[in-house]
PDB file of N, CA and C in Angstrom:
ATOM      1  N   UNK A   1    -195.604 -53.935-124.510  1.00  0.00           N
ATOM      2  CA  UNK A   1    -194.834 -55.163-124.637  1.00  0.00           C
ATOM      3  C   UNK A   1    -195.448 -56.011-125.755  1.00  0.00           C
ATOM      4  N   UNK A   2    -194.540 -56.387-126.835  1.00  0.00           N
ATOM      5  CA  UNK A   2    -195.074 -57.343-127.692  1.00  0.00           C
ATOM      6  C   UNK A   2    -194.897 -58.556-127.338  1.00  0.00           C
ATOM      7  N   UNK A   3    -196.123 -59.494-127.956  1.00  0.00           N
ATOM      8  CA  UNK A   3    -196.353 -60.704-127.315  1.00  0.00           C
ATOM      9  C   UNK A   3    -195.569 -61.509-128.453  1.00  0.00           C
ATOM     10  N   UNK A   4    -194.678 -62.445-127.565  1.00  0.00           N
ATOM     11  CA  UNK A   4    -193.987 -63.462-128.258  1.00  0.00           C
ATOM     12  C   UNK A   4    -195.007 -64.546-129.257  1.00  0.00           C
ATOM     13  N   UNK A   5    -194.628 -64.972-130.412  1.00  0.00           N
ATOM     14  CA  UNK A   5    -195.708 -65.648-131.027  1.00  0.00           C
ATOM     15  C   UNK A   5    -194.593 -67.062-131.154  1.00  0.00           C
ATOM     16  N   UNK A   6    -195.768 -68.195-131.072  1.00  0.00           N
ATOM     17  CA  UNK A   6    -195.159 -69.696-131.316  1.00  0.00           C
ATOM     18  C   UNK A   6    -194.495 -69.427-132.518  1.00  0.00           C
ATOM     19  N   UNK A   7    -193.984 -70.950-133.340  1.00  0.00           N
ATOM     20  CA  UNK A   7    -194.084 -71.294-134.794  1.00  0.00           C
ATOM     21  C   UNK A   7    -194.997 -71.553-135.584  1.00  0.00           C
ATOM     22  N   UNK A   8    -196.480 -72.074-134.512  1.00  0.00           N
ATOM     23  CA  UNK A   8    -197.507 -72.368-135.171  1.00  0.00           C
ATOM     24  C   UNK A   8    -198.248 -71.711-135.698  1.00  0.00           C
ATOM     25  N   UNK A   9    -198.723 -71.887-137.155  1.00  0.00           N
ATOM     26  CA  UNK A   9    -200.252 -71.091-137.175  1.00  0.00           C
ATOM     27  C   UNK A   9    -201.156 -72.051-137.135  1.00  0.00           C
ATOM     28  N   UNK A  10    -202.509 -71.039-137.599  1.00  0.00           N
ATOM     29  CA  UNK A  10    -203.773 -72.114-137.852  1.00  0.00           C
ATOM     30  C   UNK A  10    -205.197 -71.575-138.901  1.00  0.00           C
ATOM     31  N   UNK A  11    -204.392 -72.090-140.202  1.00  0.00           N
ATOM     32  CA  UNK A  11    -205.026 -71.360-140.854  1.00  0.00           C
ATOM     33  C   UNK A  11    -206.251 -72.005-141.771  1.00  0.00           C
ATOM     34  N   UNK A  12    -207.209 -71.179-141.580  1.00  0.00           N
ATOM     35  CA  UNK A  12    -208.310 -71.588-142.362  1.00  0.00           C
ATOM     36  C   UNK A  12    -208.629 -71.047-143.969  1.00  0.00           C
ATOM     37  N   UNK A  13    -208.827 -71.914-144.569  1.00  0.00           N
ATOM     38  CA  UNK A  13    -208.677 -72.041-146.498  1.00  0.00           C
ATOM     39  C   UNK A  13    -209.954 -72.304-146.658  1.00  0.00           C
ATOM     40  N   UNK A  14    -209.778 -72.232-148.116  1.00  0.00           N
ATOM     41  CA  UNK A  14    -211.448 -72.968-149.063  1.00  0.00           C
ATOM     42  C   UNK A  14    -210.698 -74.064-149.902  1.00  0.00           C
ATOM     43  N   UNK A  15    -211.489 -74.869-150.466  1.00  0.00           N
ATOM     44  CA  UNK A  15    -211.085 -76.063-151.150  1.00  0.00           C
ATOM     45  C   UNK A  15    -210.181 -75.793-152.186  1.00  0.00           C
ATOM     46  N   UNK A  16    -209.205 -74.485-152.501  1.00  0.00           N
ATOM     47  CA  UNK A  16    -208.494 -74.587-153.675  1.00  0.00           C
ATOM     48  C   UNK A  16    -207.864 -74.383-153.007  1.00  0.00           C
ATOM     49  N   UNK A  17    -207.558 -73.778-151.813  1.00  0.00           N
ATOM     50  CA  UNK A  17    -206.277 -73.853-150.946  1.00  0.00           C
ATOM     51  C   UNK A  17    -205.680 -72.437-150.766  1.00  0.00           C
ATOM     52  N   UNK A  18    -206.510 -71.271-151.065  1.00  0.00           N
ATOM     53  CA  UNK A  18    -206.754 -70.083-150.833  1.00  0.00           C
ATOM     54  C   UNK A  18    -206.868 -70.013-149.401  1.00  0.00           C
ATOM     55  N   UNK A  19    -206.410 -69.082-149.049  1.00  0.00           N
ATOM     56  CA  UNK A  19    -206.027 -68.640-147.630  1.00  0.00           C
ATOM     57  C   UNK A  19    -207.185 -67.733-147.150  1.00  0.00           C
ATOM     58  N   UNK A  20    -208.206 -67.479-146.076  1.00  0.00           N
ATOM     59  CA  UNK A  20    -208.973 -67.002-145.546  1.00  0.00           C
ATOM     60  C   UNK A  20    -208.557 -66.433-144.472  1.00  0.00           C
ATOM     61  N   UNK A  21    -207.932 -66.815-143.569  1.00  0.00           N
ATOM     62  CA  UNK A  21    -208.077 -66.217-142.321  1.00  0.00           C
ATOM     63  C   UNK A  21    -206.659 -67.201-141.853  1.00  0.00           C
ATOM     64  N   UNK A  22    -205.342 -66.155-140.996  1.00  0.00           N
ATOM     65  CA  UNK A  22    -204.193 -66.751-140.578  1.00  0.00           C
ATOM     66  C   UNK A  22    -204.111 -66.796-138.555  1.00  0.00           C
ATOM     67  N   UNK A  23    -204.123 -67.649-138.450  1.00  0.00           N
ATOM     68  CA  UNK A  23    -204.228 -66.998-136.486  1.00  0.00           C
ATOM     69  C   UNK A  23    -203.030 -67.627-136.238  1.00  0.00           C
ATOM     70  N   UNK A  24    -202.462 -66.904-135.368  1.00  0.00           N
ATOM     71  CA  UNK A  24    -201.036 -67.194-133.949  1.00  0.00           C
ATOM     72  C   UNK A  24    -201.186 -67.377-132.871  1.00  0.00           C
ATOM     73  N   UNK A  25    -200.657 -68.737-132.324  1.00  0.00           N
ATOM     74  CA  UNK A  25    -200.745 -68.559-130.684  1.00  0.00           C
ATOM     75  C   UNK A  25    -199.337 -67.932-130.201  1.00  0.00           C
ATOM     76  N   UNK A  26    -199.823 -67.188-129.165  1.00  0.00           N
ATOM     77  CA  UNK A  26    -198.670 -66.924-128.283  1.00  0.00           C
ATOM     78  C   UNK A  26    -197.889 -67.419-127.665  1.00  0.00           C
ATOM     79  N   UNK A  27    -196.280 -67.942-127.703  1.00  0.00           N
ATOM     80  CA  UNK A  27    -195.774 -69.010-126.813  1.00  0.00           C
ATOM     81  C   UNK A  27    -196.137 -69.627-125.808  1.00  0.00           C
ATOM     82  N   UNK A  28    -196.565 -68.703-124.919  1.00  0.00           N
ATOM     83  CA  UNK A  28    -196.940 -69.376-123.337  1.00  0.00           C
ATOM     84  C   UNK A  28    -198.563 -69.717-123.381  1.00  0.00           C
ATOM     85  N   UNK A  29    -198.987 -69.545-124.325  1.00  0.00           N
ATOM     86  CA  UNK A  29    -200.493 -70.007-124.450  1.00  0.00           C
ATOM     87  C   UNK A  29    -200.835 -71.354-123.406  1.00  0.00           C
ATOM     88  N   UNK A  30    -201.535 -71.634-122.563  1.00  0.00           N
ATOM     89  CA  UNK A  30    -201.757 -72.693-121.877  1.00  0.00           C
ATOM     90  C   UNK A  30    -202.758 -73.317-122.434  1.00  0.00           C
ATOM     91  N   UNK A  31    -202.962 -74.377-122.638  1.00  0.00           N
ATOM     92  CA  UNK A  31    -203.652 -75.649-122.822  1.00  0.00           C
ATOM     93  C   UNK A  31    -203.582 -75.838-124.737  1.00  0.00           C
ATOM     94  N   UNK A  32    -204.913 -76.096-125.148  1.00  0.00           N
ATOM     95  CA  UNK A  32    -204.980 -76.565-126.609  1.00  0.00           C
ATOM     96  C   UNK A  32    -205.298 -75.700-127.047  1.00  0.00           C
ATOM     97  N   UNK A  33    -204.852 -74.843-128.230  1.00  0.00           N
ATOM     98  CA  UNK A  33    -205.531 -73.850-129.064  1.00  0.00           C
ATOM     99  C   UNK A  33    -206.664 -74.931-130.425  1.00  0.00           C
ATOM    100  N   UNK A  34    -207.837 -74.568-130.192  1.00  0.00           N
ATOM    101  CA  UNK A  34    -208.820 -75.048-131.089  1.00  0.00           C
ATOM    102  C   UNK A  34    -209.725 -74.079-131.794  1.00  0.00           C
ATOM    103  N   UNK A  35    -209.434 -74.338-133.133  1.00  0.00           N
ATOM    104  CA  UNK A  35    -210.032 -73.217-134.484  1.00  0.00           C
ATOM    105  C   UNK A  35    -211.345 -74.068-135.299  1.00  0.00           C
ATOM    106  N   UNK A  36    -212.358 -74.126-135.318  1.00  0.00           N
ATOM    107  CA  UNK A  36    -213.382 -74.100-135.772  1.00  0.00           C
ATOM    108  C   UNK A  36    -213.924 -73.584-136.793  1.00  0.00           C
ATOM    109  N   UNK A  37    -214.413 -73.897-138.128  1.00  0.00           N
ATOM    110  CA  UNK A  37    -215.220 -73.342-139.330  1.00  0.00           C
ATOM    111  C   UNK A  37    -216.487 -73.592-139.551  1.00  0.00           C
ATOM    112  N   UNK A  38    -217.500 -72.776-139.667  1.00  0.00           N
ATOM    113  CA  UNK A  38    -218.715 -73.153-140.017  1.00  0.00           C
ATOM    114  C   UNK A  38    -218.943 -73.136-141.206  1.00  0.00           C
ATOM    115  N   UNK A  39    -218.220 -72.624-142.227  1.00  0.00           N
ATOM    116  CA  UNK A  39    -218.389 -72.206-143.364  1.00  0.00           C
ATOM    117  C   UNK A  39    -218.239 -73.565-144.326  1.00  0.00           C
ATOM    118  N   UNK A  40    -219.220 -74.329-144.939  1.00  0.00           N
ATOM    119  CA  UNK A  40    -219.185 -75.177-145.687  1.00  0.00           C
ATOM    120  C   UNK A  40    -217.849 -75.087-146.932  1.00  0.00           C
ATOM    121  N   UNK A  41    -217.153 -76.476-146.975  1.00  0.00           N
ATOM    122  CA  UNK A  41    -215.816 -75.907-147.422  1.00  0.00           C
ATOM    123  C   UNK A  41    -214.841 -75.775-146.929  1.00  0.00           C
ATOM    124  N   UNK A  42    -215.142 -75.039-145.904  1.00  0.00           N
ATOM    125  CA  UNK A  42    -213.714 -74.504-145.724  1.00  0.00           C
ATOM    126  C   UNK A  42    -212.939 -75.147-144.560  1.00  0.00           C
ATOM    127  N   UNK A  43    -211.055 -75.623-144.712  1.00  0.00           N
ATOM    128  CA  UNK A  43    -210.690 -76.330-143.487  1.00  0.00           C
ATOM    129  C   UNK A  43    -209.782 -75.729-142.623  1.00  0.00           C
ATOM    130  N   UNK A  44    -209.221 -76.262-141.696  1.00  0.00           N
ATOM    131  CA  UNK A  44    -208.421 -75.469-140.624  1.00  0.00           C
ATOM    132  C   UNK A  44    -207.052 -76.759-140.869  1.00  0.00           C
ATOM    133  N   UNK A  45    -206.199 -75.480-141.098  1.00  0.00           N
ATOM    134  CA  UNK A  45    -204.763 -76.191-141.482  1.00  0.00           C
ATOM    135  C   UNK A  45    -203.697 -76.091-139.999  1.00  0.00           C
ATOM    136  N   UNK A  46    -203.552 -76.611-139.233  1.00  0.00           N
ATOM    137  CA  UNK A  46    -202.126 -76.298-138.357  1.00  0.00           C
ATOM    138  C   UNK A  46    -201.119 -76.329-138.686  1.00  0.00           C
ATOM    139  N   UNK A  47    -200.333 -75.804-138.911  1.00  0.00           N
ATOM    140  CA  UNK A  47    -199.091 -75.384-139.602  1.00  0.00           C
ATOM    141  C   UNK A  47    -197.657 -74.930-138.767  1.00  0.00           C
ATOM    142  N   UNK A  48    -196.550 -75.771-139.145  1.00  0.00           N
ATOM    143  CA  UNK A  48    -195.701 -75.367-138.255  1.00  0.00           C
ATOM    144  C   UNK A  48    -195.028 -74.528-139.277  1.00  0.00           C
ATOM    145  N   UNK A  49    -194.523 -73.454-138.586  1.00  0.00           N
ATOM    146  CA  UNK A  49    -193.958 -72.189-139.509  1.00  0.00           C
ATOM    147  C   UNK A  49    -192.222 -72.727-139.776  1.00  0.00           C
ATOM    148  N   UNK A  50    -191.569 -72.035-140.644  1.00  0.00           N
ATOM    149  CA  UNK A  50    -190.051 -72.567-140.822  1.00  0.00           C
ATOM    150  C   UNK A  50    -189.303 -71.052-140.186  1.00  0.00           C
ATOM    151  N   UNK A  51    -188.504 -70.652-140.347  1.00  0.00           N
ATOM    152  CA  UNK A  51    -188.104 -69.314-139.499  1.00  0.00           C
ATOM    153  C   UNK A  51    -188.468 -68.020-140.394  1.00  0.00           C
ATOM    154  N   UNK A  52    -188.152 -68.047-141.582  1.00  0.00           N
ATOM    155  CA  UNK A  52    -188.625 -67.464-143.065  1.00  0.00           C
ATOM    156  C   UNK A  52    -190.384 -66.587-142.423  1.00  0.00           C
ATOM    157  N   UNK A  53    -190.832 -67.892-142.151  1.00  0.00           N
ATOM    158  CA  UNK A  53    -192.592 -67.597-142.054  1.00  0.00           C
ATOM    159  C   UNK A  53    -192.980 -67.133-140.709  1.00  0.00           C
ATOM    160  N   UNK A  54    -191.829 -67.436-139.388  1.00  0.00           N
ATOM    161  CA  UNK A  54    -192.139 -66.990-138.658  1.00  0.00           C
ATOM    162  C   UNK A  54    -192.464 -65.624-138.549  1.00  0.00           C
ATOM    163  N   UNK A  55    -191.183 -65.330-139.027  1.00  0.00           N
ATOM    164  CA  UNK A  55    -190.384 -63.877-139.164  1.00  0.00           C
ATOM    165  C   UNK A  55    -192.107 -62.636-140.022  1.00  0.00           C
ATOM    166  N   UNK A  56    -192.564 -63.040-140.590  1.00  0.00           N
ATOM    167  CA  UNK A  56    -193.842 -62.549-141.759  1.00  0.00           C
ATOM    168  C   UNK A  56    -194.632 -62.336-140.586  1.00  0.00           C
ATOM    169  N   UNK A  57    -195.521 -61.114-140.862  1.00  0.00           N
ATOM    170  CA  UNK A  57    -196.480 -60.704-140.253  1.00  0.00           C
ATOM    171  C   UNK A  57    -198.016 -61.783-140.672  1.00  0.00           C
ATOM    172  N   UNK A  58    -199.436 -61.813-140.155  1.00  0.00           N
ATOM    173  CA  UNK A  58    -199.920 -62.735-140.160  1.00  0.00           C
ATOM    174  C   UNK A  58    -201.096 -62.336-142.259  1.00  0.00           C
ATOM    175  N   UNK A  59    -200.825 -61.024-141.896  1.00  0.00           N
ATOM    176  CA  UNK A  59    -200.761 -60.285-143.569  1.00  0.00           C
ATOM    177  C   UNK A  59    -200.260 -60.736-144.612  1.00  0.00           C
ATOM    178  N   UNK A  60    -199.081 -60.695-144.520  1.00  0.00           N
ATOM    179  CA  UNK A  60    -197.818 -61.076-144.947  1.00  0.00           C
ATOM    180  C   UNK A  60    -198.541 -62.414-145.818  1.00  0.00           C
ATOM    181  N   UNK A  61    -198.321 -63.326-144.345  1.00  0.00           N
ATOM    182  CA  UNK A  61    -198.389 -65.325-145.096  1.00  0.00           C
ATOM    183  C   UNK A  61    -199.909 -65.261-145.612  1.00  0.00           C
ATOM    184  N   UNK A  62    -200.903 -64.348-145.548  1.00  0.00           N
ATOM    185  CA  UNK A  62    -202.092 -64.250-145.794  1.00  0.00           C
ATOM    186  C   UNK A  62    -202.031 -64.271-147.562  1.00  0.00           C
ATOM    187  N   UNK A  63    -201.073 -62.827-147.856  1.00  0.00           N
ATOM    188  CA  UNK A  63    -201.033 -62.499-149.071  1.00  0.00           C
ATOM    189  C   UNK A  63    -199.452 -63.404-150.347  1.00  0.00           C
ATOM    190  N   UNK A  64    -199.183 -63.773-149.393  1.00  0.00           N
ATOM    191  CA  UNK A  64    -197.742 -64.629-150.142  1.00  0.00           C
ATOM    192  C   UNK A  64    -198.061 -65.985-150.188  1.00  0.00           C
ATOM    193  N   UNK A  65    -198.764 -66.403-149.565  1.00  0.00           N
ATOM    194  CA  UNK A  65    -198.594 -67.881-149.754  1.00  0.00           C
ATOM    195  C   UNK A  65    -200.592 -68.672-149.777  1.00  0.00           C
ATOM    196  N   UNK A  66    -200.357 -69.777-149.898  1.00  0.00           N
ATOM    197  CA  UNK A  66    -201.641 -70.808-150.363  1.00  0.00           C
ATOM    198  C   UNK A  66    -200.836 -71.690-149.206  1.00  0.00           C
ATOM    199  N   UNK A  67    -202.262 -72.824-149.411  1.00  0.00           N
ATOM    200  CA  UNK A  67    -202.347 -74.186-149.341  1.00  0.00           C
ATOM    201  C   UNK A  67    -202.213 -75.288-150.116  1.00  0.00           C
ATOM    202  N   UNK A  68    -201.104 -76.046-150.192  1.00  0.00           N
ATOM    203  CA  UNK A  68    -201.318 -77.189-151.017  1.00  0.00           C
ATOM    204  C   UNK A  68    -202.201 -78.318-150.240  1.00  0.00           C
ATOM    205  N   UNK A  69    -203.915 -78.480-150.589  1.00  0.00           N
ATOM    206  CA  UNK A  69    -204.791 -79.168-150.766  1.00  0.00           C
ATOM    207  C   UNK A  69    -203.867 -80.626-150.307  1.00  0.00           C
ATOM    208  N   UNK A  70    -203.359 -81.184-151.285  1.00  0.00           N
ATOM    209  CA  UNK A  70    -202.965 -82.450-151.528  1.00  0.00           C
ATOM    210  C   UNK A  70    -202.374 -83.133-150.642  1.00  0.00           C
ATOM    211  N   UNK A  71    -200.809 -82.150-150.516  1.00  0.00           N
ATOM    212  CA  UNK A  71    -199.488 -82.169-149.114  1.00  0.00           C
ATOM    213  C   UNK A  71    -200.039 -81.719-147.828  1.00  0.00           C
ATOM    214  N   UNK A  72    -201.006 -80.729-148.008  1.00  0.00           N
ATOM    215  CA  UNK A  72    -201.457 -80.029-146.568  1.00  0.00           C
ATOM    216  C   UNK A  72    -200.615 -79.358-146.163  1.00  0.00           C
ATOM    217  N   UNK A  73    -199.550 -78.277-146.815  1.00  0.00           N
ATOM    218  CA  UNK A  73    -198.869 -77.582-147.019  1.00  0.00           C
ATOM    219  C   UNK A  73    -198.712 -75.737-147.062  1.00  0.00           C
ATOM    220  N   UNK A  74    -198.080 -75.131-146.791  1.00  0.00           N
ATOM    221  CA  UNK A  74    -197.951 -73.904-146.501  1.00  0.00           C
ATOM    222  C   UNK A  74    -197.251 -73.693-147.549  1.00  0.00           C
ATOM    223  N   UNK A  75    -197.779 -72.904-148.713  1.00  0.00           N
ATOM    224  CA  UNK A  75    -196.555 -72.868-150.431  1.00  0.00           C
ATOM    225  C   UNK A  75    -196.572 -71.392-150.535  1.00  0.00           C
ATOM    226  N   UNK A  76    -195.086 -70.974-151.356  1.00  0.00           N
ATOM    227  CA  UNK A  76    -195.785 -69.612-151.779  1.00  0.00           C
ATOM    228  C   UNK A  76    -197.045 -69.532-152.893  1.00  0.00           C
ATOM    229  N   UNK A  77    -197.258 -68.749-153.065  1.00  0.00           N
ATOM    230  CA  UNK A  77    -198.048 -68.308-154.561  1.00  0.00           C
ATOM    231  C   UNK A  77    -196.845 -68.390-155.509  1.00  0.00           C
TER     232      UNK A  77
END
């Protein structure tokens, strides 16, 4: 059985807005999902997906798209 995924991600970048690492919660996830970086630099973006991005594997938005720094934004490349 595949697990239903929210709209949200939560993705962690470096200061140019390069994409590191993409995570999904699962719809029925109970309580707060909380993402953490130790890595000097680098931030944790929450991101609500549009249907386009849902639809993308977590690969996918890894290799197609950035961060706009500025907007705090989910962009393509």
């Amino acid at each position: 059985m595949k697990t239903e995924l929210s709209s949200k991600a939560f993705i962690i970048h470096d200061p140019s807005g390069q994409i590191v690492s993409v995570g999904r919660a699962p719809v029925n996830a109970r309580g707060r999902v909380e993402i953490k970086t130790v890595t000097k630099g680098h931030s944790v973006l929450e991101v609500e997906l549009d249907a386009g991005q849902s639809a993308m594997s977590v690969t996918d938005l890894h290799k197609n798209h950035k961060i706009d720094v500025a907007s705090k934004k989910l962009v393509k490349k």
